[in-house]
C-alpha atoms as a PDB file:
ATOM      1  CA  UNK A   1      20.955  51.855 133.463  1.00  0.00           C
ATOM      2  CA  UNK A   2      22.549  48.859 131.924  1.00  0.00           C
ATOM      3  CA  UNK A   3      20.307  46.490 129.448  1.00  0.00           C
ATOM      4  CA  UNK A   4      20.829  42.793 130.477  1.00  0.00           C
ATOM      5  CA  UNK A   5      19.708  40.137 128.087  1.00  0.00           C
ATOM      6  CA  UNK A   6      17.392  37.392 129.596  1.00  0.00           C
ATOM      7  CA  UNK A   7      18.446  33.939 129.580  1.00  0.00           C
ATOM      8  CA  UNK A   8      16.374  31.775 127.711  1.00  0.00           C
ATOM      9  CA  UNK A   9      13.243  30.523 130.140  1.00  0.00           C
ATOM     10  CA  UNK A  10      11.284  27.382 128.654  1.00  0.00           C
ATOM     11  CA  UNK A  11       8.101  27.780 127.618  1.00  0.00           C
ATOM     12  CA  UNK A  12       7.147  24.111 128.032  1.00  0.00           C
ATOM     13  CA  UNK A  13       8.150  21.428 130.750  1.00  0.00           C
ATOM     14  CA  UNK A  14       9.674  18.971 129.784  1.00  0.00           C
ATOM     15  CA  UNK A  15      12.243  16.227 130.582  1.00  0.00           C
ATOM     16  CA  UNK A  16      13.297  14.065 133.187  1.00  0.00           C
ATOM     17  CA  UNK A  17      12.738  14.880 136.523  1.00  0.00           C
ATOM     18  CA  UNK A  18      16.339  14.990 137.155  1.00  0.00           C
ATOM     19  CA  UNK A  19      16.465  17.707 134.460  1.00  0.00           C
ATOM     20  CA  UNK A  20      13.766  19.837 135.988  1.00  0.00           C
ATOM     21  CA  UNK A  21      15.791  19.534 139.316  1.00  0.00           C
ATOM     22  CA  UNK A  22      18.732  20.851 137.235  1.00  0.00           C
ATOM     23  CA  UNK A  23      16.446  23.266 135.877  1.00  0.00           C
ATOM     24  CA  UNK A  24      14.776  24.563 138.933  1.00  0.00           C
ATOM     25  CA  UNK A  25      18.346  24.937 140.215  1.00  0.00           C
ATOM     26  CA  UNK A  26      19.889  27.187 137.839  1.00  0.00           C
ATOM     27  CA  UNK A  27      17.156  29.285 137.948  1.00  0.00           C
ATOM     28  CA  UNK A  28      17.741  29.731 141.506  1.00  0.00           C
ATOM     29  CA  UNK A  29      21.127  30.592 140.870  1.00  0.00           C
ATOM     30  CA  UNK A  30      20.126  32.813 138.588  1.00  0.00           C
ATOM     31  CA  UNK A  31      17.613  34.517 140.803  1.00  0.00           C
ATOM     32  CA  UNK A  32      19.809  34.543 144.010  1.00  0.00           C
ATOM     33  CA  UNK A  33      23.048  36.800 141.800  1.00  0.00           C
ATOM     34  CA  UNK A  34      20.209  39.079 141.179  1.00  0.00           C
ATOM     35  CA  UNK A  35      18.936  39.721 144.252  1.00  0.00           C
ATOM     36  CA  UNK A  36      22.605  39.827 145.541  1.00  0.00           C
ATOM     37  CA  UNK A  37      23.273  42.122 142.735  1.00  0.00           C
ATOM     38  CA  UNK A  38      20.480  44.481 143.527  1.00  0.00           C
ATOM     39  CA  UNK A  39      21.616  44.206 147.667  1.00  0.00           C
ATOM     40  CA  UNK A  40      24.431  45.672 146.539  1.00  0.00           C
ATOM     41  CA  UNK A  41      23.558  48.085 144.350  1.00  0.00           C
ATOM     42  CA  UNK A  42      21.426  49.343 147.063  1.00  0.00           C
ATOM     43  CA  UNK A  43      23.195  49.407 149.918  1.00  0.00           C
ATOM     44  CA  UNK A  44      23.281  53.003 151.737  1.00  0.00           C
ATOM     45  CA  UNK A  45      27.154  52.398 151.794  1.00  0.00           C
ATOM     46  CA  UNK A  46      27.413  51.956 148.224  1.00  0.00           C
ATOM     47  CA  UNK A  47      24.911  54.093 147.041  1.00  0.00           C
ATOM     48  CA  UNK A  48      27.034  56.716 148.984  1.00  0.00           C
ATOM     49  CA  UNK A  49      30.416  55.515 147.952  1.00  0.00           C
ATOM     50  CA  UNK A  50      29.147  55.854 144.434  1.00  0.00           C
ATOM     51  CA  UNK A  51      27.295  59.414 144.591  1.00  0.00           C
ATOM     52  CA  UNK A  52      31.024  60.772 146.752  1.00  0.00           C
ATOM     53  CA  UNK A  53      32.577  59.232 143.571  1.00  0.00           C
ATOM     54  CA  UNK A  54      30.437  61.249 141.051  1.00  0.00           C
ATOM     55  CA  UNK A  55      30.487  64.193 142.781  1.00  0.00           C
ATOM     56  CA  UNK A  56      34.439  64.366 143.314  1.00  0.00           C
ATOM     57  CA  UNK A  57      34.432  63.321 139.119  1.00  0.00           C
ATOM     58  CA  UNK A  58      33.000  66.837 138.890  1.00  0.00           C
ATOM     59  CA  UNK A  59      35.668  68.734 140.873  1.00  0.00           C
ATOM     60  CA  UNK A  60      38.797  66.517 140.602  1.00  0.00           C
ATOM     61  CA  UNK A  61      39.798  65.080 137.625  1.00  0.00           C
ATOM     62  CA  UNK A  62      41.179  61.023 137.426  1.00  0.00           C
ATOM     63  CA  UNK A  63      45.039  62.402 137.684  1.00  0.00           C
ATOM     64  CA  UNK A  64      43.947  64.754 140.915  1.00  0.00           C
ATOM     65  CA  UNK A  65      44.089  68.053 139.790  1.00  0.00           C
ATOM     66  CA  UNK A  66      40.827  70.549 140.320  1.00  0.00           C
ATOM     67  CA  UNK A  67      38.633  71.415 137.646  1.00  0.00           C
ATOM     68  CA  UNK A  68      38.688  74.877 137.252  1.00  0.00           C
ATOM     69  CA  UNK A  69      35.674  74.855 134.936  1.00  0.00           C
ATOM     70  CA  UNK A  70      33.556  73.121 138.090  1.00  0.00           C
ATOM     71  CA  UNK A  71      35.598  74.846 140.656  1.00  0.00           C
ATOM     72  CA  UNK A  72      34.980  78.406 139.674  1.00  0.00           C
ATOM     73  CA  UNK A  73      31.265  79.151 139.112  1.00  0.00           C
ATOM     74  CA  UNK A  74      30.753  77.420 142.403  1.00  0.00           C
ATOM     75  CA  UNK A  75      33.028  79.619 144.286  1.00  0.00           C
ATOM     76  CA  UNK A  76      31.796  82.374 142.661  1.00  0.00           C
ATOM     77  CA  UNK A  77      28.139  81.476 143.059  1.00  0.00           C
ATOM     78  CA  UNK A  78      28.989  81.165 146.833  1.00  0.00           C
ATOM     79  CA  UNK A  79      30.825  84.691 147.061  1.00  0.00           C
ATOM     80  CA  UNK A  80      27.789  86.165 145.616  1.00  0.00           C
ATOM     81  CA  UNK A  81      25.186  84.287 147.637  1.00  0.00           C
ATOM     82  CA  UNK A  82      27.535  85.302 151.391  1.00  0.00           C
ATOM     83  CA  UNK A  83      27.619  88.778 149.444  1.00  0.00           C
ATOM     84  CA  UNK A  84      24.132  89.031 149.082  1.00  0.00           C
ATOM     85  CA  UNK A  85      22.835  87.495 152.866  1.00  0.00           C
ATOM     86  CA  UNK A  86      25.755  90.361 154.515  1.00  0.00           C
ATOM     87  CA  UNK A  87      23.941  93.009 152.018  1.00  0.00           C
ATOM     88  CA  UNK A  88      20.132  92.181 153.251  1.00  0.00           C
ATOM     89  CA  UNK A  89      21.240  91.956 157.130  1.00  0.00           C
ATOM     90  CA  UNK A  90      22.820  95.058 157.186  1.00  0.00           C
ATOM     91  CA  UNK A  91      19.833  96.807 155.194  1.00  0.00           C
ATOM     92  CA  UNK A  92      17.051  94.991 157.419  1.00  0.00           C
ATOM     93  CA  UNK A  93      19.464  95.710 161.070  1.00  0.00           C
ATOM     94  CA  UNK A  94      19.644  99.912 159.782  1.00  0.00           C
END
């Protein structure tokens, strides 16, 4: 997560009313990029865009070519798990 610093909030009123309007207003500004920011950072469509991302960081890497390192204990991990489901069939069908 990224640390944001605060913008500085008033403890007191004061000023002209004008000023509070002006006030009041840039706080809503402030308040509505939030909650767009947090509508998009939660959007199912982005949330998935961004976990396809991260998970093709772990295979591919940023020029394209596989990552052998990622690649191969997966594969192999998957031959063993087939391996073992064909091996437990045929003992339980005998």
């Amino acid at each position: 997560m990224s640390t944001h610093s605060r913008p500085e909030v008033p403890t007191t009123i004061t000023g002209t009313p004008d000023e509070l309007v002006a006030q009041i207003d840039e706080a809503r500004a402030r308040l509505a990029g939030t909650i767009d920011q947090l509508v998009d950072r939660t959007a199912p469509k982005n949330v998935a865009r961004r976990t396809l991302a991260d998970i093709k960081a772990k295979f591919v890497t940023e020029d394209g070519q596989p990552r052998m390192e990622t690649i191969g204990p997966v594969v192999g991990g998957t031959v063993v798990l087939v391996g073992l489901v064909v091996l437990i069939r045929k003992i339980v069908s005998d």
